[in-house]
C-alpha atoms as a PDB file:
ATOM      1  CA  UNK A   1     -13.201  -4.301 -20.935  1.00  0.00           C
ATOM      2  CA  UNK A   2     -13.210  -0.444 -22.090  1.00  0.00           C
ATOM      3  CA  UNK A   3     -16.225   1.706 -21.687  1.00  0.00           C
ATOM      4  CA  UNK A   4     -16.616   5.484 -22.479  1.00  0.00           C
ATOM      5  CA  UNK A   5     -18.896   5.424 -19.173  1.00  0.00           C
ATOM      6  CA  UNK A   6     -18.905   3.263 -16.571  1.00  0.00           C
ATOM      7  CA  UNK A   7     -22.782   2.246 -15.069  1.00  0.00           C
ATOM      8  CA  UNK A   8     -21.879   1.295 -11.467  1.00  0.00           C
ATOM      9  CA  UNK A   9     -24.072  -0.567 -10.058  1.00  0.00           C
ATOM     10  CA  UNK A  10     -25.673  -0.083  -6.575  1.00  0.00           C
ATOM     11  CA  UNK A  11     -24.385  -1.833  -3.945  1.00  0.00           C
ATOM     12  CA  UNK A  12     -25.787  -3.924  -1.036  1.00  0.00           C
ATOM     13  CA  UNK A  13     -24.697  -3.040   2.495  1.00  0.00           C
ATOM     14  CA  UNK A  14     -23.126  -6.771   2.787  1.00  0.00           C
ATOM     15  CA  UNK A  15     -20.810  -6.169  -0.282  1.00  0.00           C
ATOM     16  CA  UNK A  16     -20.059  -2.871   1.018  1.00  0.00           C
ATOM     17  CA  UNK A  17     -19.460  -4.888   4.663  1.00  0.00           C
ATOM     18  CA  UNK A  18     -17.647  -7.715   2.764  1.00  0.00           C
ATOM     19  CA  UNK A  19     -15.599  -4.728   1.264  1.00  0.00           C
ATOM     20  CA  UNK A  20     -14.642  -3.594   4.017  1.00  0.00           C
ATOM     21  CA  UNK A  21     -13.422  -6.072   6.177  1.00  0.00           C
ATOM     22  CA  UNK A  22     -11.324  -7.316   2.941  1.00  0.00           C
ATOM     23  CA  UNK A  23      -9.504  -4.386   3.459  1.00  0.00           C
ATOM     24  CA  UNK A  24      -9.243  -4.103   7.433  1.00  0.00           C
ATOM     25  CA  UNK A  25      -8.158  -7.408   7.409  1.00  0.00           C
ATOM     26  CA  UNK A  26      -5.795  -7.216   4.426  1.00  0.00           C
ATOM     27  CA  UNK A  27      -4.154  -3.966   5.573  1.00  0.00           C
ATOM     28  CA  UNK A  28      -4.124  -5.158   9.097  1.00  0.00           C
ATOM     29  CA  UNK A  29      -2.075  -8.857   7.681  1.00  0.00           C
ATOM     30  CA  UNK A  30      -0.085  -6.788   5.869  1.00  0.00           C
ATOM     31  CA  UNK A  31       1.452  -4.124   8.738  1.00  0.00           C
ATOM     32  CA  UNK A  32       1.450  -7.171  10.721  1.00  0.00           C
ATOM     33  CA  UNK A  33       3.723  -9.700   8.951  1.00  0.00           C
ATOM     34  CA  UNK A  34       5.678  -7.085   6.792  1.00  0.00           C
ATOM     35  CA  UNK A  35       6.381  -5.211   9.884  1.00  0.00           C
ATOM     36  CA  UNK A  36       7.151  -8.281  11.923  1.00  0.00           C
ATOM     37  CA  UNK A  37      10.197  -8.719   9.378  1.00  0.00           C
ATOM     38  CA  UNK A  38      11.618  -4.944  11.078  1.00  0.00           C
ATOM     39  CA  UNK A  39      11.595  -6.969  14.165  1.00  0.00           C
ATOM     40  CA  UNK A  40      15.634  -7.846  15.689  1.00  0.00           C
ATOM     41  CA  UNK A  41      16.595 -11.379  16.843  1.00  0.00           C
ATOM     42  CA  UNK A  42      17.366 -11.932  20.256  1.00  0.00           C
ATOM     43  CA  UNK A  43      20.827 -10.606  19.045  1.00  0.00           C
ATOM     44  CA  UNK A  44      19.612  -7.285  17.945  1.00  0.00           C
ATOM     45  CA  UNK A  45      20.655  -7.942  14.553  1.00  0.00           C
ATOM     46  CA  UNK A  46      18.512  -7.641  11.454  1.00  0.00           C
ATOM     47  CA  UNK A  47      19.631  -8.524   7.848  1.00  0.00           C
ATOM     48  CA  UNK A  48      19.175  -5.217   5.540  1.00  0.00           C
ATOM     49  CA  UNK A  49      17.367  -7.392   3.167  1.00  0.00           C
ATOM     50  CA  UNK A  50      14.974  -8.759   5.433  1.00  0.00           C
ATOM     51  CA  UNK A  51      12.587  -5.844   5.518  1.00  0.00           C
ATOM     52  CA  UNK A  52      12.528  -5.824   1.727  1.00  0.00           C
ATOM     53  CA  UNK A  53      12.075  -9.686   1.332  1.00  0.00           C
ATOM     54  CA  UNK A  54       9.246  -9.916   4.270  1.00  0.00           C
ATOM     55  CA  UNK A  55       7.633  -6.827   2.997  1.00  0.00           C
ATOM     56  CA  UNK A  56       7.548  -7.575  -0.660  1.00  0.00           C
ATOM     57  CA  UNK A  57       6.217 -11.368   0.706  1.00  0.00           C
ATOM     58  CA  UNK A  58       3.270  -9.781   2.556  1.00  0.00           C
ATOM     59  CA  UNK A  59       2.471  -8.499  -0.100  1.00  0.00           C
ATOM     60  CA  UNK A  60       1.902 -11.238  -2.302  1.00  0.00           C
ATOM     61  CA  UNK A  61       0.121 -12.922   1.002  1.00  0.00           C
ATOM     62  CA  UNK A  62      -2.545 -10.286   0.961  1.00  0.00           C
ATOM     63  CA  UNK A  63      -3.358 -10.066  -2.340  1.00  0.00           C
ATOM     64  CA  UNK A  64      -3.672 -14.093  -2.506  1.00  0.00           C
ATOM     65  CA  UNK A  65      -5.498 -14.028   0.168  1.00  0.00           C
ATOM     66  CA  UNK A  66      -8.278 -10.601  -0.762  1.00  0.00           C
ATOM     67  CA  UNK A  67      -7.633  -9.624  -4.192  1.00  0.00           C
ATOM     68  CA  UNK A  68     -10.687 -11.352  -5.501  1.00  0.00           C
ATOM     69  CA  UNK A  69     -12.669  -9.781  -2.853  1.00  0.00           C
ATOM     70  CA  UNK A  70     -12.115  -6.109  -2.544  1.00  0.00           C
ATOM     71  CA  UNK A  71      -8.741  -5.935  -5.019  1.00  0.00           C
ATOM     72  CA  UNK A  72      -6.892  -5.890  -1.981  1.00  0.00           C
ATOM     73  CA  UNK A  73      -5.677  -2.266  -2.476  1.00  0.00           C
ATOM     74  CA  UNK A  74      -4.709  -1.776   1.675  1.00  0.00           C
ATOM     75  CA  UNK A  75      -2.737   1.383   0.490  1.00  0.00           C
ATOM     76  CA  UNK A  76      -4.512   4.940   0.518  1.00  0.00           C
ATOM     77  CA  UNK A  77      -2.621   5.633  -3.416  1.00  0.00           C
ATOM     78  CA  UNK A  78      -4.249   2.238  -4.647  1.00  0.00           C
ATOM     79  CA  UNK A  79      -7.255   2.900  -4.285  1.00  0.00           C
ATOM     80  CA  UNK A  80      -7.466   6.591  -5.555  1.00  0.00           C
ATOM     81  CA  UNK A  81      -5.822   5.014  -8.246  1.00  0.00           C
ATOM     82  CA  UNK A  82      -8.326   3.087  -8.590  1.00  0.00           C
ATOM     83  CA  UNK A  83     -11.136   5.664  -8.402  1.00  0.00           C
ATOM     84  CA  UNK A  84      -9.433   8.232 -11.360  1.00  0.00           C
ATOM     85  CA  UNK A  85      -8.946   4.948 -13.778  1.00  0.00           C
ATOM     86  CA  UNK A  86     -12.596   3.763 -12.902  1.00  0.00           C
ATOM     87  CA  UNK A  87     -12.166   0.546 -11.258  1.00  0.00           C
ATOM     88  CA  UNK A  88     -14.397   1.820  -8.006  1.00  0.00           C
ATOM     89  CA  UNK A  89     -16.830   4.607  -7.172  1.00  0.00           C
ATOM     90  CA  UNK A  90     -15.677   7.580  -5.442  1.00  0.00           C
ATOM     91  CA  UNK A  91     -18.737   6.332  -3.293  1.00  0.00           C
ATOM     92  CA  UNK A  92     -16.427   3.385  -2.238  1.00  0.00           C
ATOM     93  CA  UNK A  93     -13.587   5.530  -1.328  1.00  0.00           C
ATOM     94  CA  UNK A  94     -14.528   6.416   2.280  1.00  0.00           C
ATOM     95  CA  UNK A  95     -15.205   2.432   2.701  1.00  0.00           C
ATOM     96  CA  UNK A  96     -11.898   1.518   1.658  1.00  0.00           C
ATOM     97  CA  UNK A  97      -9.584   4.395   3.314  1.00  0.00           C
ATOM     98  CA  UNK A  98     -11.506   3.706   6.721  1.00  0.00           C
ATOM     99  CA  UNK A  99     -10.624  -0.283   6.562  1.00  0.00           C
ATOM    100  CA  UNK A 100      -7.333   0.583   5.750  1.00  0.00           C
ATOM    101  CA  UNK A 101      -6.718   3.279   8.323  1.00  0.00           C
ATOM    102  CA  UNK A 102      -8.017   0.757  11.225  1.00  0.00           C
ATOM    103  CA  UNK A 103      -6.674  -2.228   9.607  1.00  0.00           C
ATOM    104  CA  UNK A 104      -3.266  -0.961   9.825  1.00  0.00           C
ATOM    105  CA  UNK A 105      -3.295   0.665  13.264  1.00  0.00           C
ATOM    106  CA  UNK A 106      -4.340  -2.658  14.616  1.00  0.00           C
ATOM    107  CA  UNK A 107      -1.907  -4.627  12.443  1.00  0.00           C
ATOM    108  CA  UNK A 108       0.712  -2.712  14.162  1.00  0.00           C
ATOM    109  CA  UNK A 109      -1.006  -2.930  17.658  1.00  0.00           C
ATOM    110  CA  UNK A 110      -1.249  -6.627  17.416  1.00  0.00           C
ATOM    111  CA  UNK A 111       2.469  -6.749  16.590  1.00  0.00           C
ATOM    112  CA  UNK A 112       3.553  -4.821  19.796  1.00  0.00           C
ATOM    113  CA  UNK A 113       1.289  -7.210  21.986  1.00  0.00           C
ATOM    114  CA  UNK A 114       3.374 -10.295  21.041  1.00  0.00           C
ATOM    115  CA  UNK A 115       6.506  -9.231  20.533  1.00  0.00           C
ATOM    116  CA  UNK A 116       8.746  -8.785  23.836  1.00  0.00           C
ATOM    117  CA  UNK A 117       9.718  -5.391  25.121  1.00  0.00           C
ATOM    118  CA  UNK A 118      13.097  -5.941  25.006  1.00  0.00           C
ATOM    119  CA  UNK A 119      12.711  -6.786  21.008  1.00  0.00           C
ATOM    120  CA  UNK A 120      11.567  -3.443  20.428  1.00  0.00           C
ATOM    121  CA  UNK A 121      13.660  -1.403  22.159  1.00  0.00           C
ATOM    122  CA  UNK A 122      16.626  -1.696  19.754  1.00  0.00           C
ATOM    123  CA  UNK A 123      16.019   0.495  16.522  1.00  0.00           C
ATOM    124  CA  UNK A 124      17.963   2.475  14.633  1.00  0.00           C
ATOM    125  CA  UNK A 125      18.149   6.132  15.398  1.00  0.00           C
ATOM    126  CA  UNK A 126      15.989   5.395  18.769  1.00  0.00           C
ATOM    127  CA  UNK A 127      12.966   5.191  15.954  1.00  0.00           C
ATOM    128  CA  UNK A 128      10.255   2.262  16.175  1.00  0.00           C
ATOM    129  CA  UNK A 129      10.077  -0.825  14.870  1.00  0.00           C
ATOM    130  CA  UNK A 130       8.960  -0.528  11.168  1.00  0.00           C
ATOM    131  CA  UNK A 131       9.250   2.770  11.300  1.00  0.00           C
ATOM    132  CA  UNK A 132       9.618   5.086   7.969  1.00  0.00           C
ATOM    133  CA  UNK A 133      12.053   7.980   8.647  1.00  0.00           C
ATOM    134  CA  UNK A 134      14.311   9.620   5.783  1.00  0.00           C
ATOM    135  CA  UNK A 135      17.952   8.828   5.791  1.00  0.00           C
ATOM    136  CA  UNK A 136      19.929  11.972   7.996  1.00  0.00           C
ATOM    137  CA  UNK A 137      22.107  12.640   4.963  1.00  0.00           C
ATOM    138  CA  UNK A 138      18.907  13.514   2.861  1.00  0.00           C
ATOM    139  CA  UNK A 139      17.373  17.592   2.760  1.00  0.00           C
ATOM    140  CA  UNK A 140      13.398  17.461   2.829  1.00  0.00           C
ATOM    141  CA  UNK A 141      13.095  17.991  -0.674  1.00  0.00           C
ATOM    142  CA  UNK A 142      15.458  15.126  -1.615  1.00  0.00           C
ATOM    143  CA  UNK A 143      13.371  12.432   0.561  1.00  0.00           C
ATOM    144  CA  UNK A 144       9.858  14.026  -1.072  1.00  0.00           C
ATOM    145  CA  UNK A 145      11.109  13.438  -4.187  1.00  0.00           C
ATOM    146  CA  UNK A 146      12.682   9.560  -3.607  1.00  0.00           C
ATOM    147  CA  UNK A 147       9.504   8.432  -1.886  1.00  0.00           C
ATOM    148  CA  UNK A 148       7.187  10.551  -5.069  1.00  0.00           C
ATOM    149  CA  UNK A 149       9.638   8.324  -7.677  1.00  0.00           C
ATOM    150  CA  UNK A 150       9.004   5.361  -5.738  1.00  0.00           C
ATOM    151  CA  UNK A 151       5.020   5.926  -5.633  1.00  0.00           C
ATOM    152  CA  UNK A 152       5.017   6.569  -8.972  1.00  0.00           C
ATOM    153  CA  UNK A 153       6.668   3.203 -10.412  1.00  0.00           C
ATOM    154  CA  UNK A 154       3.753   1.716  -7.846  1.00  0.00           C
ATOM    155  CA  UNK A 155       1.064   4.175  -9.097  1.00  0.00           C
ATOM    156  CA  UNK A 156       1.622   3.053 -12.695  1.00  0.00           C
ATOM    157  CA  UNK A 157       2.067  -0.696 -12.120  1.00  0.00           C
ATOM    158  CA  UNK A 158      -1.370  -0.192 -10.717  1.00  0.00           C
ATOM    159  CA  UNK A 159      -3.024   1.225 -13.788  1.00  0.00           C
ATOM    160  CA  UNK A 160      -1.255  -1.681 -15.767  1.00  0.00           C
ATOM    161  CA  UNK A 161      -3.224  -4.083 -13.807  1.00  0.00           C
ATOM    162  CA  UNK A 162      -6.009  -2.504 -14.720  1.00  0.00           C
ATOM    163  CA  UNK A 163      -5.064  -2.029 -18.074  1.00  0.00           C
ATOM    164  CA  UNK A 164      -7.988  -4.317 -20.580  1.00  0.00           C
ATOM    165  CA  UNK A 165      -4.605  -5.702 -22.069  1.00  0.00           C
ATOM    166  CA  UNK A 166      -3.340  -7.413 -18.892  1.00  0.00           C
ATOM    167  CA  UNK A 167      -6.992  -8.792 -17.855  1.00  0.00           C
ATOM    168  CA  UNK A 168      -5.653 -12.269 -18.814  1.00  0.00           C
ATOM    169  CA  UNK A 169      -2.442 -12.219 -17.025  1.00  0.00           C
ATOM    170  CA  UNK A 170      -4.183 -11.558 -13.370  1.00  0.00           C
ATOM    171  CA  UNK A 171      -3.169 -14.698 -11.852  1.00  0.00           C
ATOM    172  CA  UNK A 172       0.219 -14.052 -11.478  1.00  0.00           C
ATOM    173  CA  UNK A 173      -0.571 -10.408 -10.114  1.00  0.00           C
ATOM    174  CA  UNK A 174       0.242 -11.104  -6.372  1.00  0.00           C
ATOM    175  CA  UNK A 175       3.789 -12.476  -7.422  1.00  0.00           C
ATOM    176  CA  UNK A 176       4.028  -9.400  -9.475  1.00  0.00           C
ATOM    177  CA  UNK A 177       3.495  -6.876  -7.153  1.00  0.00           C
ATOM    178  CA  UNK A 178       5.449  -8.894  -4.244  1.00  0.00           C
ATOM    179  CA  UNK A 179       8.689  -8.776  -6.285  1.00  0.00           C
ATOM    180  CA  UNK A 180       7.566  -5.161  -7.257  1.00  0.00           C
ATOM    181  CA  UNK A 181       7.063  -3.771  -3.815  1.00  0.00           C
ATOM    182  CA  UNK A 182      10.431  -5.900  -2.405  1.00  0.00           C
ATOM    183  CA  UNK A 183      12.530  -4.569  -5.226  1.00  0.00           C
ATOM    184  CA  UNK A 184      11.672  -1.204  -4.191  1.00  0.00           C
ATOM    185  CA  UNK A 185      11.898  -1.323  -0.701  1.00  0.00           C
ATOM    186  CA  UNK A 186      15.215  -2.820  -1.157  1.00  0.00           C
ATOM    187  CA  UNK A 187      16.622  -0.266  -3.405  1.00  0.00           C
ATOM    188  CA  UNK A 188      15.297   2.846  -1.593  1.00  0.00           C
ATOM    189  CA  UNK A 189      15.215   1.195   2.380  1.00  0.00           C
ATOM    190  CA  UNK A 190      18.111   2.933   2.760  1.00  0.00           C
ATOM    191  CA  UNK A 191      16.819   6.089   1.557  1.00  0.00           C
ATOM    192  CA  UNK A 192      13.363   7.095   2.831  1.00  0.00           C
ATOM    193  CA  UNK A 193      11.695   3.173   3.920  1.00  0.00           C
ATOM    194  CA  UNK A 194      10.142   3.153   0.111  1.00  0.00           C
ATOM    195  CA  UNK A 195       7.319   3.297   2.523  1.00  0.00           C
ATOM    196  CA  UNK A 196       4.712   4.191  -1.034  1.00  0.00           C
ATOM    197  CA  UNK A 197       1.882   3.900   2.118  1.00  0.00           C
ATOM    198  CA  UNK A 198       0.697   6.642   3.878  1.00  0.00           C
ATOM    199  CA  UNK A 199      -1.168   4.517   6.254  1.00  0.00           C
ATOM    200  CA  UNK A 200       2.081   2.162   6.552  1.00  0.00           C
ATOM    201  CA  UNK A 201       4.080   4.787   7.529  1.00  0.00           C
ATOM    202  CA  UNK A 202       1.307   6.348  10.056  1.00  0.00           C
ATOM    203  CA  UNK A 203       0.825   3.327  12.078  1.00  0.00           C
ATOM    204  CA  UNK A 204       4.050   3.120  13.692  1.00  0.00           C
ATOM    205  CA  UNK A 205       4.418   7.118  14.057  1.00  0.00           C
ATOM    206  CA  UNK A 206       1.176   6.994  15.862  1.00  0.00           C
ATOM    207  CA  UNK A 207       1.928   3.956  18.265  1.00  0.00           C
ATOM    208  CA  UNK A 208       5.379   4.965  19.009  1.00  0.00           C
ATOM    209  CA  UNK A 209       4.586   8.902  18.719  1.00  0.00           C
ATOM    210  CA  UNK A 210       7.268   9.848  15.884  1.00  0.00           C
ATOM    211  CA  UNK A 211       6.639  12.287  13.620  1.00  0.00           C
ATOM    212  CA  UNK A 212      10.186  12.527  12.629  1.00  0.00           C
ATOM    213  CA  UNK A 213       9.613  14.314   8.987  1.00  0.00           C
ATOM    214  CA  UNK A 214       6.132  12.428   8.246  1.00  0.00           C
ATOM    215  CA  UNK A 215       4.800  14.380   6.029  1.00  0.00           C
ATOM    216  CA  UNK A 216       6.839  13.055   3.455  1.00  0.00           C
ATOM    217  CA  UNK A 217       5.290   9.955   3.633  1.00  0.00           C
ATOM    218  CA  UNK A 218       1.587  11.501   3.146  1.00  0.00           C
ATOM    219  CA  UNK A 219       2.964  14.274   0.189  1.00  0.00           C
ATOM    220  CA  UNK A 220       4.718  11.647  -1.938  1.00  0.00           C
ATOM    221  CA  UNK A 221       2.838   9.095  -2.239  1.00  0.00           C
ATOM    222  CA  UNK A 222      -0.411  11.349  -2.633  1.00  0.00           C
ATOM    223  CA  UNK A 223       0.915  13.394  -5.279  1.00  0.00           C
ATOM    224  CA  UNK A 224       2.267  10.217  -7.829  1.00  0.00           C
ATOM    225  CA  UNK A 225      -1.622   8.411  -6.366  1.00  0.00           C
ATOM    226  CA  UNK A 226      -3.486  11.635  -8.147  1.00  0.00           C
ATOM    227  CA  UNK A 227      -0.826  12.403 -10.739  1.00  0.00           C
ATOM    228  CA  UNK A 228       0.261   8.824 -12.503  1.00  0.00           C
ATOM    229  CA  UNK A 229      -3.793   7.677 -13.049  1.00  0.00           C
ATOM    230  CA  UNK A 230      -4.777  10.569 -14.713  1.00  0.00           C
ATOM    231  CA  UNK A 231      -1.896  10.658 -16.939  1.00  0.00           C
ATOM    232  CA  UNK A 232      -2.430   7.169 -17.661  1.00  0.00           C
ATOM    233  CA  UNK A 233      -5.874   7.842 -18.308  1.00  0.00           C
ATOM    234  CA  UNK A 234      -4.947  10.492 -20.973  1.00  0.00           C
ATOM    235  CA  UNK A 235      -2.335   8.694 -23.103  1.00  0.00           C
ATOM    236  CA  UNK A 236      -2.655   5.207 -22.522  1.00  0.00           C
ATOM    237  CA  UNK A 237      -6.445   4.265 -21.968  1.00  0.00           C
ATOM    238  CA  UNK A 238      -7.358   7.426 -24.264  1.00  0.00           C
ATOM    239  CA  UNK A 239      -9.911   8.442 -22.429  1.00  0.00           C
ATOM    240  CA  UNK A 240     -11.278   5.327 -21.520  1.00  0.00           C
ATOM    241  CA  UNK A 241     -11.822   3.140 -18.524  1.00  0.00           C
ATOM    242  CA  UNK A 242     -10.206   0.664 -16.932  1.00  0.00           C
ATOM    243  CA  UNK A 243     -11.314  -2.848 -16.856  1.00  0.00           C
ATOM    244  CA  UNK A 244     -14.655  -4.405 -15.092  1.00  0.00           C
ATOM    245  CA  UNK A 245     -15.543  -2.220 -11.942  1.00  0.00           C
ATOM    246  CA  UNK A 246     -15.608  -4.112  -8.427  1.00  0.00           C
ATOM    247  CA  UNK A 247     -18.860  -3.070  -8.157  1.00  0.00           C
ATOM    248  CA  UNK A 248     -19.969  -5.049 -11.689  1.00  0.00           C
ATOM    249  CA  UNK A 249     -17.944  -7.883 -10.039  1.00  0.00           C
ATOM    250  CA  UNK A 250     -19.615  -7.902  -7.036  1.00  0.00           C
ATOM    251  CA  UNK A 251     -23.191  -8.719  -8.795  1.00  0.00           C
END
């Protein structure tokens, strides 16, 4: 539905609660079970693919399982997305990069607690589990500008979902963005993660104290989050917004 101005509508703290815990909990599933695919056997072996599969799988999970509550963004560039194409408030933004801060700190947190030491010990380049760190071949710039590419494809398949022209085709979203995000995460694992998640990538620097080149992971994905909605915006909603606001949805 396209509007030249979009009348949000107030609130009630227990949307704004319900809203929030959508996203703690969704971003806290997601570190959880897509991380819990970086995890070695008993063998310390893990499959190249895995990460990509269970990652692009979580994915799907958590937007089956919140989408229809809070659009299950649990990614900092989703939901500025989703604030420069008009699907939520700027009001909402502090609600939703809170829950998703949290959310994936203790998504991360509860995968340490159950997962033996020993498990966790083995990691590539003495880096933790599910941790994003650019390949050693790559300069700074060339990492900055693999993980920006990769944002960007995400960025934009965002403001498609939004897009009036695709609000009949949302129930086949989370499968969407599950082969999306596993595609990419296969194809650029190897490069910088494809982490595309500033929060992603935080939660296991903070836990295991890496900061191995991080601020790639917060540059990136922040510039194609500001960058791709607005040009979207411009020349392909013309101006106009995106589809019905959570907050309409909500009432």
């Amino acid at each position: 539905m396209n509007r030249e101005k979009i009348d949000y509508k107030p609130l009630k703290m227990i949307d704004k609660v319900t809203i929030t815990l959508s996203e703690f909990l969704g971003t806290a599933v997601l570190l959880f079970v897509a991380c819990m695919g970086c995890v070695p056997n008993s063998q310390n072996e893990l499959l190249p693919e895995s990460a990509a599969i269970v990652s692009g799988l979580a994915v799907m999970i958590t937007i089956f399982l919140f989408g229809h509550i809070s659009g299950a963004h649990v990614n900092p560039l989703t939901s500025i997305n989703a604030v420069i194409v008009g699907q939520i408030s700027f009001k909402l933004l502090p609600f939703y990069l809170l829950a998703q801060l949290t959310g994936a700190l203790s998504g991360y947190g509860m995968l340490k607690y159950v997962t033996p030491a020993y498990r966790l010990e083995y990691t590539e380049g003495n880096h933790g589990v599910c941790a994003t760190v650019p390949h050693t071949d790559l300069t700074a710039a060339q990492a900055l500008v693999a993980e920006i590419i990769f944002s960007l494809i995400l960025s934009f398949a965002n403001c498609s979902s939004w897009d009036p022209r695709n609000v009949d085709k949302a129930d086949s979203m989370p499968l969407k963005f599950g082969f999306l995000v596993g595609t990419l995460i296969m194809a650029g694992g190897t490069y910088t993660g494809a982490s595309m998640n500033p929060f992603k990538s935080f939660a296991p620097a903070a836990w295991n104290n890496d900061w191995e080149r991080h601020w790639v992971y917060w540059v990136g994905p922040l510039t194609s989050a500001v960058a791709v909605p607005i040009c979207y915006r411009m020349l392909v909603l013309k101006g106009k917004n995106c589809q019905i606001p959570i907050e309409d949805s909500l009432q």
